[in-house]
N, C-alpha and C. Protein backbone atom coordinates (compact mmCIF):
# COMPACT_ATOMS: atom_id res chain seq x y z
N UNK A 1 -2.81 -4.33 -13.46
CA UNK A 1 -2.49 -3.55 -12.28
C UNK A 1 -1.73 -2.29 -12.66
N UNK A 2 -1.20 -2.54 -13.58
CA UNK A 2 0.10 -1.32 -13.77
C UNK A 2 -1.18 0.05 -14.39
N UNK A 3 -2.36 -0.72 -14.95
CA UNK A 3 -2.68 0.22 -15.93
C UNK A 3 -3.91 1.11 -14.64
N UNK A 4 -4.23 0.51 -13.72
CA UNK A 4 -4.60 0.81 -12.96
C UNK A 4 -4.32 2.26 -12.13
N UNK A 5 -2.75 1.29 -11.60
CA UNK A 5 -1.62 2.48 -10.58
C UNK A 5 -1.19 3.56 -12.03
N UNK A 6 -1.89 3.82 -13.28
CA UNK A 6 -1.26 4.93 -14.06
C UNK A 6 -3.01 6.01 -13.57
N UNK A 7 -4.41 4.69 -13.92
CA UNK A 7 -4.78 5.81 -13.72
C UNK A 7 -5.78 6.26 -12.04
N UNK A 8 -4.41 5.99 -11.42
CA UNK A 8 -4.69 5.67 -9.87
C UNK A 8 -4.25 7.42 -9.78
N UNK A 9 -3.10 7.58 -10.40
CA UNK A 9 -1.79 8.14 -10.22
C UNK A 9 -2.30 10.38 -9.97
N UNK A 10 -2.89 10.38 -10.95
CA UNK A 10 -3.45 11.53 -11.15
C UNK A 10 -4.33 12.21 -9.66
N UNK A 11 -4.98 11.37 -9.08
CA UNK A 11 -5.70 11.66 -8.21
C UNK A 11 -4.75 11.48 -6.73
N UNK A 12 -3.94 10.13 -6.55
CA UNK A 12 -2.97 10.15 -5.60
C UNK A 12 -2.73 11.48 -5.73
N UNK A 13 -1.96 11.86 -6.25
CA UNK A 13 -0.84 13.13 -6.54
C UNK A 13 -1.29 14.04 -6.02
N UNK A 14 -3.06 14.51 -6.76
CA UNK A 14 -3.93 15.78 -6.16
C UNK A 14 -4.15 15.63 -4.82
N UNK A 15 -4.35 14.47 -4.36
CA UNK A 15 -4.77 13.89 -2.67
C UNK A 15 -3.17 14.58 -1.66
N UNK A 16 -2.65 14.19 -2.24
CA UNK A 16 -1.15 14.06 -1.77
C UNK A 16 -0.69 15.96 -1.59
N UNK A 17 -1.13 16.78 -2.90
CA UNK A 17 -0.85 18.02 -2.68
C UNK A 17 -1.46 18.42 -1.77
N UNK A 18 -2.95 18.51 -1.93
CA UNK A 18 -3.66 18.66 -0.83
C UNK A 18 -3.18 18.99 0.63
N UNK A 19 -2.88 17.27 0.82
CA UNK A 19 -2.65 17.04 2.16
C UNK A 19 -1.32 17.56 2.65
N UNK A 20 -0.70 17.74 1.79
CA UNK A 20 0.57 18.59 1.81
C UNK A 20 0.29 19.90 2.04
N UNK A 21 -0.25 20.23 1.68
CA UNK A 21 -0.38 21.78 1.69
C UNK A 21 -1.50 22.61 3.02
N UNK A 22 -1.96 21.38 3.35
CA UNK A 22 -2.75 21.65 4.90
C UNK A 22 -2.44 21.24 6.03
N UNK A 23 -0.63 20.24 5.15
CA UNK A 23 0.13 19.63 6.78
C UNK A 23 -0.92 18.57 7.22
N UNK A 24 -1.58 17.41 6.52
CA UNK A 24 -2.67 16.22 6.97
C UNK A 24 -2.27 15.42 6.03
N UNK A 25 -0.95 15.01 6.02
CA UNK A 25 -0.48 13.43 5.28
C UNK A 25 -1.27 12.28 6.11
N UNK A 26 -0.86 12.51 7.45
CA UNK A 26 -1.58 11.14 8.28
C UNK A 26 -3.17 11.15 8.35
N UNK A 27 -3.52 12.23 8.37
CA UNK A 27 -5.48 11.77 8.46
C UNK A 27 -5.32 11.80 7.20
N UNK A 28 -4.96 12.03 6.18
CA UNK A 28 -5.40 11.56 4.16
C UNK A 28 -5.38 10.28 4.32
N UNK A 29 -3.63 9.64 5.44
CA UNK A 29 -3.79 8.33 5.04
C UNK A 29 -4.59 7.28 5.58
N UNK A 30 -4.96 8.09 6.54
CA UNK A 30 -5.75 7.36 7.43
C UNK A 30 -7.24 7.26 6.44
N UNK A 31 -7.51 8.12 5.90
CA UNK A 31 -9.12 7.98 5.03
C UNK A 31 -8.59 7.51 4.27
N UNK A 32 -7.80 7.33 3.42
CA UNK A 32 -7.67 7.25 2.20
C UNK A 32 -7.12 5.04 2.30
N UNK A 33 -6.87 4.78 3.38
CA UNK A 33 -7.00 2.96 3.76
C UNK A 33 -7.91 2.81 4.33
N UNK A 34 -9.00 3.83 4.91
CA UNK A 34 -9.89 3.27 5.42
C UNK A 34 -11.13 3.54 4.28
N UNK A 35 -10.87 4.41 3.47
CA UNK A 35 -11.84 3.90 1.96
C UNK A 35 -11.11 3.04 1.28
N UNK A 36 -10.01 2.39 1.24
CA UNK A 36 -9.86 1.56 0.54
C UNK A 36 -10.04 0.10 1.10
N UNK A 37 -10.49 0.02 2.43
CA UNK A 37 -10.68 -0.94 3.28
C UNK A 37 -12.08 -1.17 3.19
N UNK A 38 -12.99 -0.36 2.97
CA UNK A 38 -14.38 -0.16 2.59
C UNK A 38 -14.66 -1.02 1.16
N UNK A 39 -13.91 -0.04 0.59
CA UNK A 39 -14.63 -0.19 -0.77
C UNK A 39 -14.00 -1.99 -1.79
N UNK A 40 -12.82 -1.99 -0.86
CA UNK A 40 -12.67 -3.85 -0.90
C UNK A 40 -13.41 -5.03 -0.71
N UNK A 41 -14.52 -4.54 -0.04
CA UNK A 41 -15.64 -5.56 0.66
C UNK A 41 -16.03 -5.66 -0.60
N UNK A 42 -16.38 -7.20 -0.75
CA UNK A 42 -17.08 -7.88 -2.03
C UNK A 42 -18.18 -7.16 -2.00
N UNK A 43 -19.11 -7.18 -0.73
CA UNK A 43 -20.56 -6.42 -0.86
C UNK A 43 -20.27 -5.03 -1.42
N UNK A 44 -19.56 -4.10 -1.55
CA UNK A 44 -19.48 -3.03 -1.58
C UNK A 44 -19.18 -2.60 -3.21
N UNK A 45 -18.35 -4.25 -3.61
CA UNK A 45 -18.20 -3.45 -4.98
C UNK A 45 -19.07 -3.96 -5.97
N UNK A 46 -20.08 -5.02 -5.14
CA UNK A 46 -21.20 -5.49 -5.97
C UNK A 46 -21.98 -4.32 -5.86
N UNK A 47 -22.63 -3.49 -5.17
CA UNK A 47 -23.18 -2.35 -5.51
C UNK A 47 -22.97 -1.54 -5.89
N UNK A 48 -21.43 -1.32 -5.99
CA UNK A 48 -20.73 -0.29 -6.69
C UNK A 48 -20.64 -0.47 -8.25
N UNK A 49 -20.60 -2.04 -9.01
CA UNK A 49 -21.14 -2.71 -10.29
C UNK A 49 -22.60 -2.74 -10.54
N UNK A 50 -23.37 -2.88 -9.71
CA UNK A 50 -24.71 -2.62 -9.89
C UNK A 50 -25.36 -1.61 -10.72
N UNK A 51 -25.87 -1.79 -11.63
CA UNK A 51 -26.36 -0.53 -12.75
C UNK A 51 -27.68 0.05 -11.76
N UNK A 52 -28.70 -0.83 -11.69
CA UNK A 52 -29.92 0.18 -10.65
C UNK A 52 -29.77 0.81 -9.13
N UNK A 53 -28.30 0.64 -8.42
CA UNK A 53 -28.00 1.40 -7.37
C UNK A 53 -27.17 2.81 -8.20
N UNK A 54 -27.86 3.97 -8.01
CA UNK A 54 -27.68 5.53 -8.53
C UNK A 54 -25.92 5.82 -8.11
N UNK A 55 -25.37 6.83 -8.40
CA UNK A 55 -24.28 6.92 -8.10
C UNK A 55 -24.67 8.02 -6.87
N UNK A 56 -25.69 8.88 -6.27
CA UNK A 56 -26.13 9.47 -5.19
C UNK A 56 -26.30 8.29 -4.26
N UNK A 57 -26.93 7.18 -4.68
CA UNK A 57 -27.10 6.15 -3.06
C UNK A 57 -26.06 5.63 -2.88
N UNK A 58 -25.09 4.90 -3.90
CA UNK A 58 -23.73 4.65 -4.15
C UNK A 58 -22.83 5.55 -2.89
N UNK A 59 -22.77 6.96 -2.92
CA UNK A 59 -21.63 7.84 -2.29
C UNK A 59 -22.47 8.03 -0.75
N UNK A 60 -24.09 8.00 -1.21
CA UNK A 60 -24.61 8.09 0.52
C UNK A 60 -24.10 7.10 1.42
N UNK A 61 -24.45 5.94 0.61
CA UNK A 61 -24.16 4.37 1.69
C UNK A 61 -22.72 4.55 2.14
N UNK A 62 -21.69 4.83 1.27
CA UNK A 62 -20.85 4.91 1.56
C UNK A 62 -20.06 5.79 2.70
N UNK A 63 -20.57 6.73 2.34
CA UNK A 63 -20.15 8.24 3.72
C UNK A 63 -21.11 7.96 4.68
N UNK A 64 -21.87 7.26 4.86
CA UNK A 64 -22.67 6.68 6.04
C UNK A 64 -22.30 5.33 6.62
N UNK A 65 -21.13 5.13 6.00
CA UNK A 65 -20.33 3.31 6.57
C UNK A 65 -19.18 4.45 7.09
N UNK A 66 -18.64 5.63 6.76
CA UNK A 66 -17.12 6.19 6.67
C UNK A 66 -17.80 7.29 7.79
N UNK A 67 -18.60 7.83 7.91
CA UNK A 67 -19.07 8.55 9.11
C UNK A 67 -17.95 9.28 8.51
N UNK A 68 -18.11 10.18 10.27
CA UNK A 68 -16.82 10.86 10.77
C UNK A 68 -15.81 10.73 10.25
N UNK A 69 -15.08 9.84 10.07
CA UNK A 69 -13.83 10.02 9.63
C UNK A 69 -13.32 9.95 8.40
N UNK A 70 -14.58 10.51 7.81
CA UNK A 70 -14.03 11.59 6.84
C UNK A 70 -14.10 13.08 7.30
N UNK A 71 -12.92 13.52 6.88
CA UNK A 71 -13.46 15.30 6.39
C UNK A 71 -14.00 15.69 5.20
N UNK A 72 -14.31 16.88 4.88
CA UNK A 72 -15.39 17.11 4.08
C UNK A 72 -14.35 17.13 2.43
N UNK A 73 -12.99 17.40 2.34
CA UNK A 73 -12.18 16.91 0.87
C UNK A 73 -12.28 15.36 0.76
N UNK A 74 -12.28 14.82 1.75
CA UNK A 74 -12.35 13.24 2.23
C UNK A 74 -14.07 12.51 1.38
N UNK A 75 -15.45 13.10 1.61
CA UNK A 75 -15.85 13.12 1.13
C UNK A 75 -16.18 13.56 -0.46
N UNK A 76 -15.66 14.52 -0.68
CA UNK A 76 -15.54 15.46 -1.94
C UNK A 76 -14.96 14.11 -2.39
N UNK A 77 -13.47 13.84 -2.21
CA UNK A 77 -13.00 12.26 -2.96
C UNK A 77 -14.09 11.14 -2.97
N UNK A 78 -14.61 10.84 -2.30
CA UNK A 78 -15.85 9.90 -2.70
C UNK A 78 -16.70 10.15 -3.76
N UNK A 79 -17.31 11.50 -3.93
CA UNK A 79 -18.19 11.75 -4.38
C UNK A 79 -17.08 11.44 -6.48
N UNK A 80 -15.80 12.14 -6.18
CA UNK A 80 -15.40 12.63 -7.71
C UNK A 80 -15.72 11.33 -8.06
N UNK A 81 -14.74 10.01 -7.38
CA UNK A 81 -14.54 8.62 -8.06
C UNK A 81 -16.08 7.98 -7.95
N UNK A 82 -16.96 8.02 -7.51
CA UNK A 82 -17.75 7.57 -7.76
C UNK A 82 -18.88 8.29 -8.67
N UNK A 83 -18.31 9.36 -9.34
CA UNK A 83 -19.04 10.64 -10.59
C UNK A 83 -17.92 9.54 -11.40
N UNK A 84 -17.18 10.12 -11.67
CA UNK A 84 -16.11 9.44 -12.56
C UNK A 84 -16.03 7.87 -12.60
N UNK A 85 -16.52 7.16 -12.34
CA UNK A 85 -16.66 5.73 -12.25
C UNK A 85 -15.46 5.17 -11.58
N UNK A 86 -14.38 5.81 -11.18
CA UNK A 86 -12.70 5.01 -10.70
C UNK A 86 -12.92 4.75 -8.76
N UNK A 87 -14.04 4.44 -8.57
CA UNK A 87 -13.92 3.90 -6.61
C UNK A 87 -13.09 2.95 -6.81
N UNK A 88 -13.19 1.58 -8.15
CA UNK A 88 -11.75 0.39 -7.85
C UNK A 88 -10.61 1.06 -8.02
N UNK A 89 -10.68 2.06 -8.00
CA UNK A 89 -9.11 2.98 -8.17
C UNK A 89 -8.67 3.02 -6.72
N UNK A 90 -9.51 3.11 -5.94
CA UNK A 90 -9.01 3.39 -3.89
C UNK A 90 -7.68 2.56 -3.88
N UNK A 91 -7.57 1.02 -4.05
CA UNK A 91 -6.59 0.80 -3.50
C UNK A 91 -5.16 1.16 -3.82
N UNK A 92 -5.18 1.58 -5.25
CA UNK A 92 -4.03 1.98 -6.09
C UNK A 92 -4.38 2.90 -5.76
N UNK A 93 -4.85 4.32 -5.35
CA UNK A 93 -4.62 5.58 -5.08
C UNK A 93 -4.20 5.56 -3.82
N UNK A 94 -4.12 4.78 -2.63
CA UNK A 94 -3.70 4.78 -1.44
C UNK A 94 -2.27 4.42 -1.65
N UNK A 95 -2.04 3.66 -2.58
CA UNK A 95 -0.74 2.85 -2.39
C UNK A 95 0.15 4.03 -3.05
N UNK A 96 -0.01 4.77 -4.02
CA UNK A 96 0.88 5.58 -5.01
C UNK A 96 0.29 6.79 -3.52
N UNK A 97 -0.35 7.36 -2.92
CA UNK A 97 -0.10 8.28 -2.03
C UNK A 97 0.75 7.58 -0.64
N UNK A 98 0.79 6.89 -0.90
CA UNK A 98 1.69 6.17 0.69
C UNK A 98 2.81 6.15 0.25
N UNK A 99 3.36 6.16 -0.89
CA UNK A 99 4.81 6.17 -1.60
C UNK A 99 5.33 7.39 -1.92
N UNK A 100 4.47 8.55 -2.55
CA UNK A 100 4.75 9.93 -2.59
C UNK A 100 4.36 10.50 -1.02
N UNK A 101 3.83 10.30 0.13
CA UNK A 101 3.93 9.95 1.53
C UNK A 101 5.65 9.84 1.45
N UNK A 102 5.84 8.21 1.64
CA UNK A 102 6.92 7.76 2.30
C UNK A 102 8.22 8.98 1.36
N UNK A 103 8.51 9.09 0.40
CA UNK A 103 9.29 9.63 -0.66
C UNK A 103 9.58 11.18 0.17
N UNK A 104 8.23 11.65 0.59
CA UNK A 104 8.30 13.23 0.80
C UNK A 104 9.13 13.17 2.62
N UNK A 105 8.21 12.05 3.35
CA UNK A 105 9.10 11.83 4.74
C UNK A 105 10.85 11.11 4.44
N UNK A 106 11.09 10.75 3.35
CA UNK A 106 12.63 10.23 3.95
C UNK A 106 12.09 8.73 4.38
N UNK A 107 11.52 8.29 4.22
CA UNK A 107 10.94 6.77 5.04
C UNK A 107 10.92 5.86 3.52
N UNK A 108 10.72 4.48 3.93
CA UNK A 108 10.85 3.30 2.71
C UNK A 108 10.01 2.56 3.78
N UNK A 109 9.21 1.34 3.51
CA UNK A 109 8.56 0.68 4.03
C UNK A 109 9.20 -0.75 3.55
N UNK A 110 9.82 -1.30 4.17
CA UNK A 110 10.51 -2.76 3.96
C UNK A 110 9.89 -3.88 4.77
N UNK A 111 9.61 -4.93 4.01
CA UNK A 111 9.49 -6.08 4.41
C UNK A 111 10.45 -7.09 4.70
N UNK A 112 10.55 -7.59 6.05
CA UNK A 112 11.95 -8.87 5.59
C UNK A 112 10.70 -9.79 6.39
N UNK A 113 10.95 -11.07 5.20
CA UNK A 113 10.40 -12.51 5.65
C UNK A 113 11.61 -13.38 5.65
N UNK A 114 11.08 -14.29 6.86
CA UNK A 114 12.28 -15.11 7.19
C UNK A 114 11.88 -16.57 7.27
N UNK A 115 12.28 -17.33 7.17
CA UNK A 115 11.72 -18.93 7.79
C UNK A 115 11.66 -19.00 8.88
N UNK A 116 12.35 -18.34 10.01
CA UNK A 116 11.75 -18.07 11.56
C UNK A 116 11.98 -17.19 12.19
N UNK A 117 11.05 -16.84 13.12
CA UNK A 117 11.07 -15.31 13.95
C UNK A 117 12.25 -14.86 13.98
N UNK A 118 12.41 -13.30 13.69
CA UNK A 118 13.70 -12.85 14.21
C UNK A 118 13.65 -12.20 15.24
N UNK A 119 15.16 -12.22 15.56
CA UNK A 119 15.15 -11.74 17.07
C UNK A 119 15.11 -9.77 16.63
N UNK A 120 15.33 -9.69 17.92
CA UNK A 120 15.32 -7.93 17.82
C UNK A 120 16.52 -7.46 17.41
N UNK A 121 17.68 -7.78 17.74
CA UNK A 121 18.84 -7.58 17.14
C UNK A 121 18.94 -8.36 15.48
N UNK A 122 18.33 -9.00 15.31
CA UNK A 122 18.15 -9.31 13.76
C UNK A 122 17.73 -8.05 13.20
N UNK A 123 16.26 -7.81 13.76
CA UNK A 123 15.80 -7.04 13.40
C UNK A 123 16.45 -5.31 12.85
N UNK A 124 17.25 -5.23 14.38
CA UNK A 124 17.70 -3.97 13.94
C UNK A 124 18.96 -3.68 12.84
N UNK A 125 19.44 -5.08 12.67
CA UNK A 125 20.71 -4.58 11.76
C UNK A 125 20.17 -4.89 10.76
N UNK A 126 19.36 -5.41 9.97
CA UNK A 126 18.43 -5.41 9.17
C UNK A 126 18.16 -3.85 8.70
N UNK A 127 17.67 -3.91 9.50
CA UNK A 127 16.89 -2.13 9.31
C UNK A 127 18.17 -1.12 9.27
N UNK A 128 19.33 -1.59 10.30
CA UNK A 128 20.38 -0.50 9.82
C UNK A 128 21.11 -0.44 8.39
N UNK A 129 21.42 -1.89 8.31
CA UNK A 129 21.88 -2.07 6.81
C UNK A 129 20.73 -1.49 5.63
N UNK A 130 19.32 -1.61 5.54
CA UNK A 130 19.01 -1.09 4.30
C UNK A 130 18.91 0.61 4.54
N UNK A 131 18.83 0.66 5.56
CA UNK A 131 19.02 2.29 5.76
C UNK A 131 20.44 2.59 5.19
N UNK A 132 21.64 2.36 5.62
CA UNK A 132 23.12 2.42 5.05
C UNK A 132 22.67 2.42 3.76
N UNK A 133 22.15 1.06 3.15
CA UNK A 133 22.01 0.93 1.27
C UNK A 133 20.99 2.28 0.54
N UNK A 134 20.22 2.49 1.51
CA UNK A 134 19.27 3.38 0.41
C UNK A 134 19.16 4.56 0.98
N UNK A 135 19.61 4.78 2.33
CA UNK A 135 19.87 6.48 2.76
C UNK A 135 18.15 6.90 3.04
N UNK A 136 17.43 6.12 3.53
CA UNK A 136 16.05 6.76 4.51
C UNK A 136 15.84 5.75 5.51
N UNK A 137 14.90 6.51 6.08
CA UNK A 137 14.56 6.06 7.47
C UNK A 137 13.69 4.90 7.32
N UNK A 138 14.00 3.81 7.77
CA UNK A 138 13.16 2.37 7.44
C UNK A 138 12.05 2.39 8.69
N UNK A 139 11.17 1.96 7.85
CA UNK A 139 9.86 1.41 8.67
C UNK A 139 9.67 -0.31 8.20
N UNK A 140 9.94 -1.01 8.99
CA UNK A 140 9.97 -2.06 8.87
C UNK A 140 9.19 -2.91 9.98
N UNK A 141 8.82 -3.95 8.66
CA UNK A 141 7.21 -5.02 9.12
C UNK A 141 8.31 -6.47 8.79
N UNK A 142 7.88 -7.40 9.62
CA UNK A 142 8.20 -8.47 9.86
C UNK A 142 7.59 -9.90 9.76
N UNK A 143 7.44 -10.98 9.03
CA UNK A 143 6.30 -12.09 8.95
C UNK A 143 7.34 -13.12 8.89
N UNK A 144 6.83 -14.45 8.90
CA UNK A 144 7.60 -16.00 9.01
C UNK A 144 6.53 -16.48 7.77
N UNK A 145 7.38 -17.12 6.80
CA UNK A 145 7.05 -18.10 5.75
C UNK A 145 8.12 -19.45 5.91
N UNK A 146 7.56 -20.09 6.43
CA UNK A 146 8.60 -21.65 6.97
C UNK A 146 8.89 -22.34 5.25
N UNK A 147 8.35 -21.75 4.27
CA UNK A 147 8.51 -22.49 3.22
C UNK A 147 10.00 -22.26 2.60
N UNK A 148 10.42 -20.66 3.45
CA UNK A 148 11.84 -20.63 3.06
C UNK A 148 13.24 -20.96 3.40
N UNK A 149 12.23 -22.02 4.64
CA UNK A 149 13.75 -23.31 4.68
C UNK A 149 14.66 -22.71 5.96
N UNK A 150 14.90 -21.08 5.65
CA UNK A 150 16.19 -20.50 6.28
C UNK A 150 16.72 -19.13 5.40
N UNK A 151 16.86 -18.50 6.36
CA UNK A 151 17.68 -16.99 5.52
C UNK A 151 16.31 -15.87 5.79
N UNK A 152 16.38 -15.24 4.77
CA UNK A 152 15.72 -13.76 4.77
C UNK A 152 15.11 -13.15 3.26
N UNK A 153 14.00 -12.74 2.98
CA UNK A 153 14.14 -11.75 2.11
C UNK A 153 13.42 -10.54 2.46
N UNK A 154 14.24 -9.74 2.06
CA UNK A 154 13.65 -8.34 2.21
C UNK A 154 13.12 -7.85 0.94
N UNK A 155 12.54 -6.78 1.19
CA UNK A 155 11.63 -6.11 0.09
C UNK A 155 11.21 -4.62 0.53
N UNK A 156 11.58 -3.53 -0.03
CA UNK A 156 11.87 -2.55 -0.20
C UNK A 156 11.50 -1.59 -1.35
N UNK A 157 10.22 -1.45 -1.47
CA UNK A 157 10.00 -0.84 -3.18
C UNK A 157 10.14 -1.63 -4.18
N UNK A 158 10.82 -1.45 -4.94
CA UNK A 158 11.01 -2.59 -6.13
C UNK A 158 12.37 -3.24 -5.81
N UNK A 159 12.97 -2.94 -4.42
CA UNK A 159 14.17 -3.57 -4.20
C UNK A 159 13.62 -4.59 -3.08
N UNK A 160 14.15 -6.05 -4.34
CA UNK A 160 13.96 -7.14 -3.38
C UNK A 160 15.36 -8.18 -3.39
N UNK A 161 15.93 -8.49 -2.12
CA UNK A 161 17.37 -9.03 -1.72
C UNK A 161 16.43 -10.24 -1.25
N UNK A 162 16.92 -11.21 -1.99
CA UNK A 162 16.32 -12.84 -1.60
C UNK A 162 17.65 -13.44 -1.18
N UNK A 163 17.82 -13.54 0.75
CA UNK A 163 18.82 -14.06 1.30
C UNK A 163 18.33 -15.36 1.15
N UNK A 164 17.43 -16.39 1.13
CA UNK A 164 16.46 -17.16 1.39
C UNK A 164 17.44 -18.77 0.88
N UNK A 165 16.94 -19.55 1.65
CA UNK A 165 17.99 -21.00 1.33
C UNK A 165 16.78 -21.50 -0.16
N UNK A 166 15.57 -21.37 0.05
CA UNK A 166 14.87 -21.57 -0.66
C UNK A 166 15.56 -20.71 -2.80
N UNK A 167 15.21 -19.27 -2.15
CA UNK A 167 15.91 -18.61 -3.34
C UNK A 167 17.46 -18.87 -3.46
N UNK A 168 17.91 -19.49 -3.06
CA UNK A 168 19.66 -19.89 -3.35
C UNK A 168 19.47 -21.49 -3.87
N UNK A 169 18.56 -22.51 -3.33
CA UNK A 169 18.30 -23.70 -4.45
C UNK A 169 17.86 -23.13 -5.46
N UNK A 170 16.86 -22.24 -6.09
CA UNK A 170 16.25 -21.98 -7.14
C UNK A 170 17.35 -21.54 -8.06
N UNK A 171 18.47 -20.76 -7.53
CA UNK A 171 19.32 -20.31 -8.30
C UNK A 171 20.37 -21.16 -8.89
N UNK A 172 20.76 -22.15 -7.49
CA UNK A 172 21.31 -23.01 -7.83
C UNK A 172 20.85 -24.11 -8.77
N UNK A 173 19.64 -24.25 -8.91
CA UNK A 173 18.89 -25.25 -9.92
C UNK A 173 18.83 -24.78 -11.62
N UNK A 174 18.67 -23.29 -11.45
CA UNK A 174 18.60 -22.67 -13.04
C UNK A 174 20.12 -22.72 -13.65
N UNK A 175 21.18 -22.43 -12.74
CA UNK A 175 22.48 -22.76 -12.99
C UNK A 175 22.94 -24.25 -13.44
N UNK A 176 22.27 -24.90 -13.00
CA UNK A 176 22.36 -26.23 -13.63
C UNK A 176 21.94 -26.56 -14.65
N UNK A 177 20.53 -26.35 -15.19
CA UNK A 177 20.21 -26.34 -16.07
C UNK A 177 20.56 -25.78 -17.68
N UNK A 178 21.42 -24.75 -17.00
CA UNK A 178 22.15 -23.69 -18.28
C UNK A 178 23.24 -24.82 -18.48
């Protein structure tokens, strides 16, 4: 994966100036998950592995599933990665442009999972506290994993805080063991 998001990275970046520079971060990101939502379909990347489907029927089928909503750089990106062989590059080029995205807005995209629903006031001091810790504007998504007993973890970029009763036995168990 890592070697992937390096050579994801080059093309994010160009996508990202782009869209920067024509003021269209949100329709890039909007094409740029909805080709990577495409080109995820098992059917899609069996023809995309296929040696006797051409790399012309390859980018037709494709901008004929994506219609409209592409624009015409939107297409131009179809056409390079599928000249260049990197279309399994879409999902790592969405993800490294949604981060140089979030980076350029001031925004972080955090996850907190909990062992049960939180309330809305959970919610918001949640979101105020990692805002306090990391100084941007949180966009925050919410899910229930009952496997964690009780507590919270959040996840934040590569910052992950495991409040979790689950991750506090684990810790407490390796401590024993030492």
């Amino acid at each position: 994966m890592a070697e992937s998001r390096t050579l994801a990275r080059p093309y994010a970046e160009a996508v990202f100036n782009l869209a920067t520079e024509h003021d269209r971060l949100a329709q890039w990101s909007g094409m740029l998950r909805l080709l990577a939502e495409v080109t995820s379909d098992p059917r899609v990347a069996t023809l995309a592995a296929d040696p006797r489907v051409s790399k012309r029927h390859l980018a037709g089928l494709l901008l004929d599933i994506c219609g409209a909503r592409l624009n015409e750089d939107g297409k131009n990106l179809v056409r390079l990665l599928i000249e260049n062989e990197r279309l399994e590059l879409l999902a790592d080029i969405t993800a490294v442009f949604e981060a140089l995205r979030a980076d350029a807005e001031g925004t972080i995209e955090v996850e907190a999972i909990s062992a049960f629903r939180l309330s809305d006031k959970e919610i918001q001091n949640i979101a105020q506290a990692v805002k306090a810790k990391l100084g941007r504007e949180v966009k925050l998504s919410t899910s229930v994993d009952r496997s964690l007993m009780g507590g919270v973890v959040i996840r934040a970029g590569d910052l992950v805080i495991d409040g979790s009763v689950k991750g506090r036995l684990h810790d407490l168990a390796a401590q024993l063991v030492q």
